[in-house]
C-alpha atoms as a PDB file:
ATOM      1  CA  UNK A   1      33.242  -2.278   4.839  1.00  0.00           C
ATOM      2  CA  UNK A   2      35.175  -5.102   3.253  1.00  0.00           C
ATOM      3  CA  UNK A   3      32.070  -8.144   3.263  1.00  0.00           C
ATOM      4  CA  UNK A   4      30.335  -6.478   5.480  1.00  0.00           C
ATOM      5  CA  UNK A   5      27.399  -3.917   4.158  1.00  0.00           C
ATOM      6  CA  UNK A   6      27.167  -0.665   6.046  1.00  0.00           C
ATOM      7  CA  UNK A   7      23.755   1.321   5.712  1.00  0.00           C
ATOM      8  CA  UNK A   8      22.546   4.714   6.479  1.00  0.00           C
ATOM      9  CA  UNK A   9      20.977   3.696   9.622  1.00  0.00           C
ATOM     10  CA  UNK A  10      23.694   1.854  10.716  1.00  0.00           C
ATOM     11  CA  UNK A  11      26.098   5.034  10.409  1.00  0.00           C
ATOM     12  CA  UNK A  12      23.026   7.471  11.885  1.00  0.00           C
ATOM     13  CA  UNK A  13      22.590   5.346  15.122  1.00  0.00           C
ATOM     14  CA  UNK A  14      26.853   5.070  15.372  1.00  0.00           C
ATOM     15  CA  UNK A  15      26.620   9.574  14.920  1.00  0.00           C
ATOM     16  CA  UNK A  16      23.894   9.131  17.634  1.00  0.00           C
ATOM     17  CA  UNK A  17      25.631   7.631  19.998  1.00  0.00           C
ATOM     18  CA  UNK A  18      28.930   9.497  19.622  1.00  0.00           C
ATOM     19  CA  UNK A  19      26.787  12.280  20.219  1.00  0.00           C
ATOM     20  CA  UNK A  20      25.225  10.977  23.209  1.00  0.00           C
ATOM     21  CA  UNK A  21      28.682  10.301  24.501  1.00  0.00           C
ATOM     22  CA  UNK A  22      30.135  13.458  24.257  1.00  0.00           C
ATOM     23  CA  UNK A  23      26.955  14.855  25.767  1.00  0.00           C
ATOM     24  CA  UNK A  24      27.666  12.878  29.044  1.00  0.00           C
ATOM     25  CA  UNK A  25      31.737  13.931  29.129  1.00  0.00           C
ATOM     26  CA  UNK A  26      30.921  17.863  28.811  1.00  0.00           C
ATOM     27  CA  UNK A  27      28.122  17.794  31.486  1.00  0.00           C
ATOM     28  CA  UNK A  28      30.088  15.964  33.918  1.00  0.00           C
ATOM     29  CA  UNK A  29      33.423  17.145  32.698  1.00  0.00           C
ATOM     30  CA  UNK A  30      33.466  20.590  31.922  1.00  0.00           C
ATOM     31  CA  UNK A  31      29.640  22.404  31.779  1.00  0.00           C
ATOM     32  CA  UNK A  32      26.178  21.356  30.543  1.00  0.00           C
ATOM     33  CA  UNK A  33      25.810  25.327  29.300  1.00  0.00           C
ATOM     34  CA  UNK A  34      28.069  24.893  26.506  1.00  0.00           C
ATOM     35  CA  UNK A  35      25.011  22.567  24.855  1.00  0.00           C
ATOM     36  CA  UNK A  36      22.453  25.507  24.823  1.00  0.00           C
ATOM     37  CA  UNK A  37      24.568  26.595  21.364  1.00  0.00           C
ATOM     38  CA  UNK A  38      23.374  23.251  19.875  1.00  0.00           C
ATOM     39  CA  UNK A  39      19.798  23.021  21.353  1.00  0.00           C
ATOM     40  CA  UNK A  40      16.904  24.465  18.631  1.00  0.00           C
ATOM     41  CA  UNK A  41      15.740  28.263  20.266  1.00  0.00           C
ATOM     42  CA  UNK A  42      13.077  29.866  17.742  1.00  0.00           C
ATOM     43  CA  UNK A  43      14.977  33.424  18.836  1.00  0.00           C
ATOM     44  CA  UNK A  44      18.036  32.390  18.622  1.00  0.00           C
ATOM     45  CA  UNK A  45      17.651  30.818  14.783  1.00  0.00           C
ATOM     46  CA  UNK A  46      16.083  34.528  13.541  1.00  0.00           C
ATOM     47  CA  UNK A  47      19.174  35.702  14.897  1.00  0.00           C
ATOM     48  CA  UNK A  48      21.364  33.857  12.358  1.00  0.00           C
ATOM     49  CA  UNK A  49      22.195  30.787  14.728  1.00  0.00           C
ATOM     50  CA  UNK A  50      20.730  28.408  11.958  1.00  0.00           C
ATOM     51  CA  UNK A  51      22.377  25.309  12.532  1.00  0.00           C
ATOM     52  CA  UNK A  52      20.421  24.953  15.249  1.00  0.00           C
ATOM     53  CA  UNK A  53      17.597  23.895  13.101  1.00  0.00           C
ATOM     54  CA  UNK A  54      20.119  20.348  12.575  1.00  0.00           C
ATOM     55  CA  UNK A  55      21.798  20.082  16.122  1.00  0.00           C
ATOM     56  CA  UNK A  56      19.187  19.830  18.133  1.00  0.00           C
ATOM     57  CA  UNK A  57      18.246  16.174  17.297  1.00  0.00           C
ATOM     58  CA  UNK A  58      22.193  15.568  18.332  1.00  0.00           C
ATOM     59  CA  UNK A  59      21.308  16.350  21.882  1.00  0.00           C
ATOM     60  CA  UNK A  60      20.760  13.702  24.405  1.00  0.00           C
ATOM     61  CA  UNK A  61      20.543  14.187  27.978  1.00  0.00           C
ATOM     62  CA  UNK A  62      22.652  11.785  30.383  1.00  0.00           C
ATOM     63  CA  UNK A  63      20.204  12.575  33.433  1.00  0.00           C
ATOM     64  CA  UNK A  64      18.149  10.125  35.541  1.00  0.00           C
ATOM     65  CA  UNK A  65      16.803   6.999  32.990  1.00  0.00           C
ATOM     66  CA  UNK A  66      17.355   9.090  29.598  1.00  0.00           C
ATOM     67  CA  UNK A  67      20.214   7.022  28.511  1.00  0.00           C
ATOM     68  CA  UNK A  68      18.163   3.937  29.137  1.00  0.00           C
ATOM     69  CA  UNK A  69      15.222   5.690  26.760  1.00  0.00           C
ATOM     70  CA  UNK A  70      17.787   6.908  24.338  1.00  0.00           C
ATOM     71  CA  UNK A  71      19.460   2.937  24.029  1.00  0.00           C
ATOM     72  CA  UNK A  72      15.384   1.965  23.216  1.00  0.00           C
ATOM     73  CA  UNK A  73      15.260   4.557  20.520  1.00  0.00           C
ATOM     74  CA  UNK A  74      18.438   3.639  18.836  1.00  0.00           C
ATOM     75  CA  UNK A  75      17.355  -0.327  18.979  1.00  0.00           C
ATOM     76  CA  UNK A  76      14.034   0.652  17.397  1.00  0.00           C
ATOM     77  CA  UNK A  77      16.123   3.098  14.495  1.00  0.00           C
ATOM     78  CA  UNK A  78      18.257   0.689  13.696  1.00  0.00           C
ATOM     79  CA  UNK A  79      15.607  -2.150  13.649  1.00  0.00           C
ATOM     80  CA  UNK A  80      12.821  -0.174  11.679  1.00  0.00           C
ATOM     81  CA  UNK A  81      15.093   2.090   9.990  1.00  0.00           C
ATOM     82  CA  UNK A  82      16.813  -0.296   8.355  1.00  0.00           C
ATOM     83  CA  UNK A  83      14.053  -1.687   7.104  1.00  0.00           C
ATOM     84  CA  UNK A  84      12.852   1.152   5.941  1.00  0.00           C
ATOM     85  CA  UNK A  85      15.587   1.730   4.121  1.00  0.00           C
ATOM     86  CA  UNK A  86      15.570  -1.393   2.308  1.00  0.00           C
ATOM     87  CA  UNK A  87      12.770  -0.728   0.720  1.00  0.00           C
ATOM     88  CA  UNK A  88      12.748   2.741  -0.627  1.00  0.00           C
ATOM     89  CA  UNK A  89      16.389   2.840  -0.859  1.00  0.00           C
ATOM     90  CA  UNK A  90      19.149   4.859   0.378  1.00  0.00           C
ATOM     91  CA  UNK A  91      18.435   8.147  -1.428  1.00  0.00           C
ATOM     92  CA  UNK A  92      14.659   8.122  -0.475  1.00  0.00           C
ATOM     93  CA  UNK A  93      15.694   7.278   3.042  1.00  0.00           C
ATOM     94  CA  UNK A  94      18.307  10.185   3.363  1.00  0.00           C
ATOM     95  CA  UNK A  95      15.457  12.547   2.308  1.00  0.00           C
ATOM     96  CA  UNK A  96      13.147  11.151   4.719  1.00  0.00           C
ATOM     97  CA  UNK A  97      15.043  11.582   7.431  1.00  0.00           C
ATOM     98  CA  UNK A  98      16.295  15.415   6.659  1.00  0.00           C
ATOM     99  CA  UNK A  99      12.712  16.001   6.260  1.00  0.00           C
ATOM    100  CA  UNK A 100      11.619  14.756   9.725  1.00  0.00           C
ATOM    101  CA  UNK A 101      14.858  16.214  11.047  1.00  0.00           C
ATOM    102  CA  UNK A 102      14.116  20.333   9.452  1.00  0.00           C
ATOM    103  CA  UNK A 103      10.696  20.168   8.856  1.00  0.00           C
ATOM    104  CA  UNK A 104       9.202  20.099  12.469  1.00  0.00           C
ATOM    105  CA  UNK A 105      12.173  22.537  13.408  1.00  0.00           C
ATOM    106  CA  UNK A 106      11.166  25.161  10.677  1.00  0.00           C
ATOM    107  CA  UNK A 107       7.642  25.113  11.720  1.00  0.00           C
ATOM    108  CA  UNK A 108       8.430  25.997  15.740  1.00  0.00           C
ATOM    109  CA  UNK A 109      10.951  28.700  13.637  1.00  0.00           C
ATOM    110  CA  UNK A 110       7.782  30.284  12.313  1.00  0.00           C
ATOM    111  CA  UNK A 111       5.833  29.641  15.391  1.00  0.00           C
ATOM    112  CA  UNK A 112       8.544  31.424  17.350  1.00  0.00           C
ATOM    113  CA  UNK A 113       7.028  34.701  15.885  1.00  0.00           C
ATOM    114  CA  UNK A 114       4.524  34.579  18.111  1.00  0.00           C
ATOM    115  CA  UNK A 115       5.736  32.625  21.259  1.00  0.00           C
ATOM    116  CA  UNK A 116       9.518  31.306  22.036  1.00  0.00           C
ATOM    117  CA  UNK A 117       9.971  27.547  21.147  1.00  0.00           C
ATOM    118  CA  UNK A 118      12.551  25.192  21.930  1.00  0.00           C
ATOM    119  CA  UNK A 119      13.788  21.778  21.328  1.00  0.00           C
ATOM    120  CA  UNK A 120      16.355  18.990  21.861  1.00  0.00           C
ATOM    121  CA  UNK A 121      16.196  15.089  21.722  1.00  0.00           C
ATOM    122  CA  UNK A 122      15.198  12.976  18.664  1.00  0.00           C
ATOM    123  CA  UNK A 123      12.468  10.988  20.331  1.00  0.00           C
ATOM    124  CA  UNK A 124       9.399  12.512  17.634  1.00  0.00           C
ATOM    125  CA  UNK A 125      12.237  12.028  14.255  1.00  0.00           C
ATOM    126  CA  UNK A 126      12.843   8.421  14.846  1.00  0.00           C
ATOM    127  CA  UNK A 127       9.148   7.681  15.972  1.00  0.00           C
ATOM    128  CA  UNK A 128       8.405   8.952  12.641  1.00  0.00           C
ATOM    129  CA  UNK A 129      10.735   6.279  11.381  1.00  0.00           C
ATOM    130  CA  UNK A 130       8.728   3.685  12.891  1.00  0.00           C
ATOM    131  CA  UNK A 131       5.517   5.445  11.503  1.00  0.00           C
ATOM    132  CA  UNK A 132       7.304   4.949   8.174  1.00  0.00           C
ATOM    133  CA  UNK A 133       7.469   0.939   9.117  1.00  0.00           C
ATOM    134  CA  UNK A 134       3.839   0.609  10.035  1.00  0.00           C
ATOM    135  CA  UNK A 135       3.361   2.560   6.911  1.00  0.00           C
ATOM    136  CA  UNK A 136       5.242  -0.238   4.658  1.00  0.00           C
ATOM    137  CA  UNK A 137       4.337  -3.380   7.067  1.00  0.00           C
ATOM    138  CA  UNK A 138       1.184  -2.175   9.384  1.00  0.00           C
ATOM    139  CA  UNK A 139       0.278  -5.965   9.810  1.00  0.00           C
ATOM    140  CA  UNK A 140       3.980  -7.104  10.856  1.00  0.00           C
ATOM    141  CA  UNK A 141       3.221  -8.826  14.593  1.00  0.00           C
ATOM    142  CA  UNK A 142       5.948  -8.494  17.374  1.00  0.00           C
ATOM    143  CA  UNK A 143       5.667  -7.756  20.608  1.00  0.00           C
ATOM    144  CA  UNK A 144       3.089 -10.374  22.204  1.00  0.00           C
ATOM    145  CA  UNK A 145       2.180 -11.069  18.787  1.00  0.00           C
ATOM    146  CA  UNK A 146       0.935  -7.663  18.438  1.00  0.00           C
ATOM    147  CA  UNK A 147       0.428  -6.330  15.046  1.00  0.00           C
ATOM    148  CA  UNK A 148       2.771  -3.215  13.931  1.00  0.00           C
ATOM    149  CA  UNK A 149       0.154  -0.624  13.828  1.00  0.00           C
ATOM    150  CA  UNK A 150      -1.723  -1.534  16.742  1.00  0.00           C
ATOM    151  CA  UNK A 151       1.424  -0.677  18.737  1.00  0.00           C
ATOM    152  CA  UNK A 152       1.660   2.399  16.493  1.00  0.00           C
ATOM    153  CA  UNK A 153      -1.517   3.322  17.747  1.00  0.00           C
ATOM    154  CA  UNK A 154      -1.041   3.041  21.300  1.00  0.00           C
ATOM    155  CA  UNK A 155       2.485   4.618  21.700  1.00  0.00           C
ATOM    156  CA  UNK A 156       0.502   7.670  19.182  1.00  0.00           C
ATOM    157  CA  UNK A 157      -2.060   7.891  21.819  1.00  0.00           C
ATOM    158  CA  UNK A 158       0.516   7.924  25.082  1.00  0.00           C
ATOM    159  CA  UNK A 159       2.382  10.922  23.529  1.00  0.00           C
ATOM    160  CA  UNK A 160      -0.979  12.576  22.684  1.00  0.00           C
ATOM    161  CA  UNK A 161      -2.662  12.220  26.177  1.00  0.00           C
ATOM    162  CA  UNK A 162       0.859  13.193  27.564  1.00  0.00           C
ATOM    163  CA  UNK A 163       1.063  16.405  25.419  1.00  0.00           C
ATOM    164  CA  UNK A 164      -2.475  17.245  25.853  1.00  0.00           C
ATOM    165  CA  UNK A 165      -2.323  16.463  29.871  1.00  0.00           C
ATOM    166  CA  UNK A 166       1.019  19.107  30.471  1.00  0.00           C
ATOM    167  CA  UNK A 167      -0.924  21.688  27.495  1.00  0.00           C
ATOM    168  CA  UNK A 168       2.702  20.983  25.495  1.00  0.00           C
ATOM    169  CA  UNK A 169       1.539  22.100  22.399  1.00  0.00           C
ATOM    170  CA  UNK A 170       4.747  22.672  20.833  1.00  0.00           C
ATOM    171  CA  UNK A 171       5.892  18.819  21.334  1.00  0.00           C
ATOM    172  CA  UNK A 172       2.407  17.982  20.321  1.00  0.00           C
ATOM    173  CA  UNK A 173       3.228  19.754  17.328  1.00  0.00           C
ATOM    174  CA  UNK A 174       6.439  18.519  16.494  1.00  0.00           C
ATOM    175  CA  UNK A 175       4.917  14.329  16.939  1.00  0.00           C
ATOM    176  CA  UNK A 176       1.840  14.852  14.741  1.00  0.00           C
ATOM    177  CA  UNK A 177       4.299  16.996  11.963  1.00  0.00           C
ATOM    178  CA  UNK A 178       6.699  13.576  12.130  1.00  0.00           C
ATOM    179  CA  UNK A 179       3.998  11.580  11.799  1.00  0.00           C
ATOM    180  CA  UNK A 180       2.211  12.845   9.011  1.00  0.00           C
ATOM    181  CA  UNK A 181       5.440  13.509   7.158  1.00  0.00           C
ATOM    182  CA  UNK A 182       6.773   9.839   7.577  1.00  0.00           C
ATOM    183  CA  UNK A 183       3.066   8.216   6.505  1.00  0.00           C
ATOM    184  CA  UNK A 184       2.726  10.793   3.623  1.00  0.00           C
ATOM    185  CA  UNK A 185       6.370  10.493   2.534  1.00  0.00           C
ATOM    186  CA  UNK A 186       5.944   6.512   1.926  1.00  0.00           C
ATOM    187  CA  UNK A 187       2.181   7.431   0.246  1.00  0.00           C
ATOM    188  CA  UNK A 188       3.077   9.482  -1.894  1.00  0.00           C
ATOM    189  CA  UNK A 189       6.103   7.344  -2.933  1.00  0.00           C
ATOM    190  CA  UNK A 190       2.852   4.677  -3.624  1.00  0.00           C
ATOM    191  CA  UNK A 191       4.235   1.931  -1.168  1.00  0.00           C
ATOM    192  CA  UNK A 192       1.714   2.059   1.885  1.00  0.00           C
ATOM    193  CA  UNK A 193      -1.523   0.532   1.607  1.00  0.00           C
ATOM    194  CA  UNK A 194      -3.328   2.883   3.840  1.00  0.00           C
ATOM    195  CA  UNK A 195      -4.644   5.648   1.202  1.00  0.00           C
ATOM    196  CA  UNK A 196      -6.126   2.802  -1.369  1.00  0.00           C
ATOM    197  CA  UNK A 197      -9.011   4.519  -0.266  1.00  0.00           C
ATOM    198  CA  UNK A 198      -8.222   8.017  -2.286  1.00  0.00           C
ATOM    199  CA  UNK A 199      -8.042   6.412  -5.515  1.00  0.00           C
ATOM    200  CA  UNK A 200     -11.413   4.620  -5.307  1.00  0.00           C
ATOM    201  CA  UNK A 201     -12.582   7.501  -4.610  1.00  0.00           C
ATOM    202  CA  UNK A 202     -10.975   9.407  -7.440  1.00  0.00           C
ATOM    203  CA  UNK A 203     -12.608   6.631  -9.771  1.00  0.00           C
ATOM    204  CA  UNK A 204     -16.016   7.912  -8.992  1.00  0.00           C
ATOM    205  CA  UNK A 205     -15.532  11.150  -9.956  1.00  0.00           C
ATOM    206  CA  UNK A 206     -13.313  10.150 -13.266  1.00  0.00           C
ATOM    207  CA  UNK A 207     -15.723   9.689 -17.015  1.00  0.00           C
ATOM    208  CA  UNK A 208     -16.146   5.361 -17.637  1.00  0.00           C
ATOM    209  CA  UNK A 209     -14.736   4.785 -20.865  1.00  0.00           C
ATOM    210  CA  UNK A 210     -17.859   3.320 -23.053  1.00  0.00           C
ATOM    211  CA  UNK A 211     -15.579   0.699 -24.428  1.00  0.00           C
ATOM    212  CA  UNK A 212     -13.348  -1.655 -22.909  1.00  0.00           C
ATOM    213  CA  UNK A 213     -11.226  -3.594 -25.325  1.00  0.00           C
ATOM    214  CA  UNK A 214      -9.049  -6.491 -24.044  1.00  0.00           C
ATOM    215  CA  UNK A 215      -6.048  -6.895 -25.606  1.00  0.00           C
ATOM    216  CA  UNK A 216      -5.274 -10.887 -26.797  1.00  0.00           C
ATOM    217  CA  UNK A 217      -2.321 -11.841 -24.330  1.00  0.00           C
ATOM    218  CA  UNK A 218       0.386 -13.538 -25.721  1.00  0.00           C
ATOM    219  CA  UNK A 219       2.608 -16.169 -24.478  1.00  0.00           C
ATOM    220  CA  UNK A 220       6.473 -15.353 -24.469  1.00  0.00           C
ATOM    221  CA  UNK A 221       8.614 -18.256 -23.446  1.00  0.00           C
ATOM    222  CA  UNK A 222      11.320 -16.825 -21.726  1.00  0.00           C
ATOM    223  CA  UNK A 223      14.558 -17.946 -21.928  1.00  0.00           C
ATOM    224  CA  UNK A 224      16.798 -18.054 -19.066  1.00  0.00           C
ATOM    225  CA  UNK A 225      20.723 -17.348 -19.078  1.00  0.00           C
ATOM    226  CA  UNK A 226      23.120 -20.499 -18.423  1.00  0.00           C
ATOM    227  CA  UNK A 227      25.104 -17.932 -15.961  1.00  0.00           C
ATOM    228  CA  UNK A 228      22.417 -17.334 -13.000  1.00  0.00           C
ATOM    229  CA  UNK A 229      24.872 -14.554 -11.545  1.00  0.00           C
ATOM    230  CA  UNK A 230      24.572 -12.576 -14.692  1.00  0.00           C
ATOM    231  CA  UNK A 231      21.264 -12.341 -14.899  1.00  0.00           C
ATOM    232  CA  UNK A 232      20.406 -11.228 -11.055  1.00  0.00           C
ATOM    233  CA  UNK A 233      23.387  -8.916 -10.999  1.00  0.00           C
ATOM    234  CA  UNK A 234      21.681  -5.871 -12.721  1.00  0.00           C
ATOM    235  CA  UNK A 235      18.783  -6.361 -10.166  1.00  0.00           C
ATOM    236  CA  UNK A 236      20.658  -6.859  -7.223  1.00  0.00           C
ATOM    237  CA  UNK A 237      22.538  -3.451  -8.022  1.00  0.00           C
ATOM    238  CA  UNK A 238      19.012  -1.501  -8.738  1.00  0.00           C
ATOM    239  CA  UNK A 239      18.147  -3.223  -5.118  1.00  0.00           C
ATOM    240  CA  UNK A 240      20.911  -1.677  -3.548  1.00  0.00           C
ATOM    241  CA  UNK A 241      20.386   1.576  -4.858  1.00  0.00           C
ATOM    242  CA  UNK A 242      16.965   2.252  -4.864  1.00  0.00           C
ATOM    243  CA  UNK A 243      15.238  -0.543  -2.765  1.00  0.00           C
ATOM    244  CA  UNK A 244      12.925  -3.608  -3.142  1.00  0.00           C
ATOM    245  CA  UNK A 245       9.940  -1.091  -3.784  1.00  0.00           C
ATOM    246  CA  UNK A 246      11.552   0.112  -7.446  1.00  0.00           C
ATOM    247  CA  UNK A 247      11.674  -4.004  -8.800  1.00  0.00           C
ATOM    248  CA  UNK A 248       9.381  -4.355 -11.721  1.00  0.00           C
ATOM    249  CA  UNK A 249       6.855  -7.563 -11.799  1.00  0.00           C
ATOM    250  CA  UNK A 250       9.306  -9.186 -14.807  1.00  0.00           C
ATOM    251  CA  UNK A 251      12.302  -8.190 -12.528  1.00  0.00           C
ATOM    252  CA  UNK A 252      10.895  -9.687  -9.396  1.00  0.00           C
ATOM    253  CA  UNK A 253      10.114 -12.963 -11.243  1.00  0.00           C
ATOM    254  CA  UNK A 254      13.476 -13.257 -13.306  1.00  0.00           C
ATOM    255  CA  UNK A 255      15.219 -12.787  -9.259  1.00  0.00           C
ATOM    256  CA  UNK A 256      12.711 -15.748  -8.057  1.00  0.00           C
ATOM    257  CA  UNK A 257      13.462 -18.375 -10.921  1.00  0.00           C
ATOM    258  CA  UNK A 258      17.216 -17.202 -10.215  1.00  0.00           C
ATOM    259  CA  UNK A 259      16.990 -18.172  -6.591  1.00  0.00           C
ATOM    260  CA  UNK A 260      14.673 -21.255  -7.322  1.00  0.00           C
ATOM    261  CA  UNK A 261      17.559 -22.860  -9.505  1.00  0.00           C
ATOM    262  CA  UNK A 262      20.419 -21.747  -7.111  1.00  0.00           C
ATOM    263  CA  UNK A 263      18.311 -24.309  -4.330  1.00  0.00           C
ATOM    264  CA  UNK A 264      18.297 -26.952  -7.080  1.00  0.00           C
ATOM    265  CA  UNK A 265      21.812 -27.345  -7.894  1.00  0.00           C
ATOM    266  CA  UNK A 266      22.474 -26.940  -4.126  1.00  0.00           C
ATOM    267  CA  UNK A 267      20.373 -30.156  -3.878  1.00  0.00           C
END
């Protein structure tokens, strides 16, 4: 808006807590029942109610220290989301997150066959977000100097012991579904580092070529535009659109000679 860049995250945490708002005015205004129409019930979905597969995640409860747990969540979305964001770019990052929103949801529908589920909050969808992070950046250190997925590990491990502890095996469900979603998602997208090991082993099992002929490299000079602007332009758009992660290697060294002779003539 105007100079100022607004992102996906930025207008998911701003739903969130419009949501979280409202939430508090009709329990203490008019009646906490009218929210059971938005919460996710398995029975209630194969009965036609499906947009309760969506609203669920909209739900946050003003009771005791939730709103102090639901401020935390939106501080870690809109830090890690963002930077999620960034890198695969807004279109990836819309998917992403109506993946970790349905997917878990669809999966207590089918579940609900069997035994009623429910669900409300958004705690597992945006740890999943952060699971996307530590996915990109697993050696980032904050936090006591802590590295990313270290902490990943931990909070992973309180939710499981938790889960396990009260035999919740829908919830425990529903955080191990977000989780492998978000690492896969990034994966498969070939930005996390965490898989290398599948395609070394895929290189065993694939027939050694019996020749290996090196092509002669060749020097190009290249030639850079007078007008640095016009050059980076094209890239910064493509950045914008589709994220850091979609830069080719002449790309990303054409936007580093660009920015090494903006410093100079700033000298």
């Amino acid at each position: 808006m105007g100079r100022y860049p607004v992102d996906v995250t930025t207008i998911l945490v701003g739903v969130h807590v419009v949501c979280a708002i409202a939430t508090a005015l009709l329990v203490g205004l008019v009646h906490g029942g009218v929210l059971n129409y938005a919460m996710f019930d398995s029975a209630e979905v194969w009965h036609g109610q499906v947009w309760r597969l969506a609203t669920y995640a909209f739900i946050h409860s003003p009771s005791g220290y939730a709103l102090l747990w639901f401020a935390i969540e939106m501080y870690m979305l809109f830090f890690f989301g963002r930077e999620v964001e960034r890198f695969i770019g807004q279109r990836a990052y819309l998917w992403l997150y109506a993946l970790l929103l349905l997917v878990p949801a669809l999966m207590l529908t089918l579940w609900g066959l069997r035994t009623r589920t429910g669900l409300a909050g958004s705690a597992a969808l945006h740890f999943a977000v952060f699971t996307a992070f530590v996915t990109l950046y697993p050696n980032v250190q904050f936090f006591l100097r802590i590295p990313a997925k270290w902490i990943f590990v931990i909070l992973a491990a309180i939710g499981t012991l938790s889960g396990l502890a009260a035999h919740d095996w829908q919830d425990l469900l529903v955080l191990w579904a977000s989780i492998g979603l978000a690492f896969f998602f990034i994966e498969l997208r070939g930005a996390g580092p965490e898989l290398a090991w599948v395609n070394t082993a895929k290189s065993w099992f694939q027939p050694k070529p019996k020749l290996h002929i090196v092509q002669k490299s060749t020097t190009r000079r290249v030639i850079e535009p007078d007008d640095v602007y016009a050059s980076v332009d094209p890239i910064l758009d493509k950045i914008a659109k589709s994220g850091m992660g979609s830069l080719t290697e002449t790309e990303r060294k054409i936007l580093d000679r660009a920015r090494n002779r903006l410093l100079k003539k700033s000298d």
